[in-house]
C-alpha atoms as a PDB file:
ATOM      1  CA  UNK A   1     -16.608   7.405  -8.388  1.00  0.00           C
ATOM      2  CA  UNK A   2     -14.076   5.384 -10.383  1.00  0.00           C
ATOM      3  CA  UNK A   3     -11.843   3.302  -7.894  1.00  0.00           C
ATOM      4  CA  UNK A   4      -8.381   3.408  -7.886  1.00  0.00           C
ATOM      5  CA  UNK A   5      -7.040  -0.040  -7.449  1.00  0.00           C
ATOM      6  CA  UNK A   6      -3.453   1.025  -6.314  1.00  0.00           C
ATOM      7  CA  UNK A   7      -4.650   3.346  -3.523  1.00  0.00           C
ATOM      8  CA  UNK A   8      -2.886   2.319  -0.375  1.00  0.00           C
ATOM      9  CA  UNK A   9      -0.651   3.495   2.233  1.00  0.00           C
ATOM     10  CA  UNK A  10       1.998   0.735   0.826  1.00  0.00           C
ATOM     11  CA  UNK A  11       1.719   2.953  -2.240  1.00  0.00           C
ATOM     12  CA  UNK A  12       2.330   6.355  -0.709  1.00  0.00           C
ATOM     13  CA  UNK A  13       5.471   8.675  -0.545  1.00  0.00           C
ATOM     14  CA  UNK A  14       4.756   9.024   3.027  1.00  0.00           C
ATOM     15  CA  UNK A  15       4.706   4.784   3.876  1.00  0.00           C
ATOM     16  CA  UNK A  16       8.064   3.878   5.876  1.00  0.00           C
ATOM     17  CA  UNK A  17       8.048   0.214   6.709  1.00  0.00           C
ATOM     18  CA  UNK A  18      10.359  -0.781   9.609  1.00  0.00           C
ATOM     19  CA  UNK A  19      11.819  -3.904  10.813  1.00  0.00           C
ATOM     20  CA  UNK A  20      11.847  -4.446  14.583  1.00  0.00           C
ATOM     21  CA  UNK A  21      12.829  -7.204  16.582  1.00  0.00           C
ATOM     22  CA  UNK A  22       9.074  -7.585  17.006  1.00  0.00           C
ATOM     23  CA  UNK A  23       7.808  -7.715  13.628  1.00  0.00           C
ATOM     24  CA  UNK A  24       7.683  -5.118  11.075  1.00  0.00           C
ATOM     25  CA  UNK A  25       6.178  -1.505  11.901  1.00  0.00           C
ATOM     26  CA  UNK A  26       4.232   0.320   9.706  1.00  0.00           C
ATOM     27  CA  UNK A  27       4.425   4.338  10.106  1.00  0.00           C
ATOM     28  CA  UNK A  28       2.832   7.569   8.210  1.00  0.00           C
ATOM     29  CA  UNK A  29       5.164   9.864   8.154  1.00  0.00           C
ATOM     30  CA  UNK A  30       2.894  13.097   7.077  1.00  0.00           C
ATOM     31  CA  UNK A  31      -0.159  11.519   9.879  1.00  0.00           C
ATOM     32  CA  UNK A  32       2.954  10.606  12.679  1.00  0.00           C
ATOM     33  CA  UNK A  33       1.319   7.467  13.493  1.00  0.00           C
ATOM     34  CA  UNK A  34       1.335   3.858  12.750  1.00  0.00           C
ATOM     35  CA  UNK A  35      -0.736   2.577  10.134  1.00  0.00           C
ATOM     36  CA  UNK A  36      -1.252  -0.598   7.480  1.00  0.00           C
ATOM     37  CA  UNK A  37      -0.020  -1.193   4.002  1.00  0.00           C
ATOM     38  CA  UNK A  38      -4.134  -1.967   3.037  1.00  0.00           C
ATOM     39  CA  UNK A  39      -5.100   1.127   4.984  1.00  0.00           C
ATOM     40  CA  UNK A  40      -6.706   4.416   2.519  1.00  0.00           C
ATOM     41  CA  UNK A  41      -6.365   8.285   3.416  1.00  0.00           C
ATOM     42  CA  UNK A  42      -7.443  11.388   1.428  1.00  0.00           C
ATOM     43  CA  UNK A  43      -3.529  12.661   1.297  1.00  0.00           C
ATOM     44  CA  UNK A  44      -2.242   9.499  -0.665  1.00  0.00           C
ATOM     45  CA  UNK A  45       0.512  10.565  -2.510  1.00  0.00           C
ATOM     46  CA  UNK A  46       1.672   8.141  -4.732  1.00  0.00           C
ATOM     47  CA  UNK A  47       5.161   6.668  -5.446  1.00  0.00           C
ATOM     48  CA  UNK A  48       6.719   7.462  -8.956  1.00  0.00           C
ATOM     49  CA  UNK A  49       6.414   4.021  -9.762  1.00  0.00           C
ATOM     50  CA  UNK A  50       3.125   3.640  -9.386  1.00  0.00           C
ATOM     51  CA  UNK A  51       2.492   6.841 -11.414  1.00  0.00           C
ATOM     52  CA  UNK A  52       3.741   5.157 -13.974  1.00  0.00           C
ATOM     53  CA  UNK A  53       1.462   2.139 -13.420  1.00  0.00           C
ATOM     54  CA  UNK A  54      -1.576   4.170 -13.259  1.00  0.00           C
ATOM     55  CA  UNK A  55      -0.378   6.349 -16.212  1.00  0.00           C
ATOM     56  CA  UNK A  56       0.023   3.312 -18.636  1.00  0.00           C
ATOM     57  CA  UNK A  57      -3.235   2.107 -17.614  1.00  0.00           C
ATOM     58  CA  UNK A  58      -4.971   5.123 -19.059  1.00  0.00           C
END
């Protein structure tokens, strides 16, 4: 299985970092729950940017 090094949730369409007066939140907006920029799910969808990346990299 080839690995794909820019698999993330930071990565995703669906990542929406938030800044609280706590810290920052991290939330999945197709899963509706919090999650981690390092974190890996089966519905990644990638940002256009990082099509890009991966696209030159080919």
């Amino acid at each position: 299985m080839n690995k794909n090094k820019y698999h993330c949730c930071a990565t995703c369409i669906n990542f929406k970092p938030e800044k609280t007066n706590q810290g920052m939140r991290y939330h999945c907006v197709r899963l509706g729950y919090e999650t981690k920029p390092d974190y890996q799910f089966n519905c990644w969808e990638p940002k256009p940017h990082v099509v890009e990346l991966m696209n030159k990299e080919k």
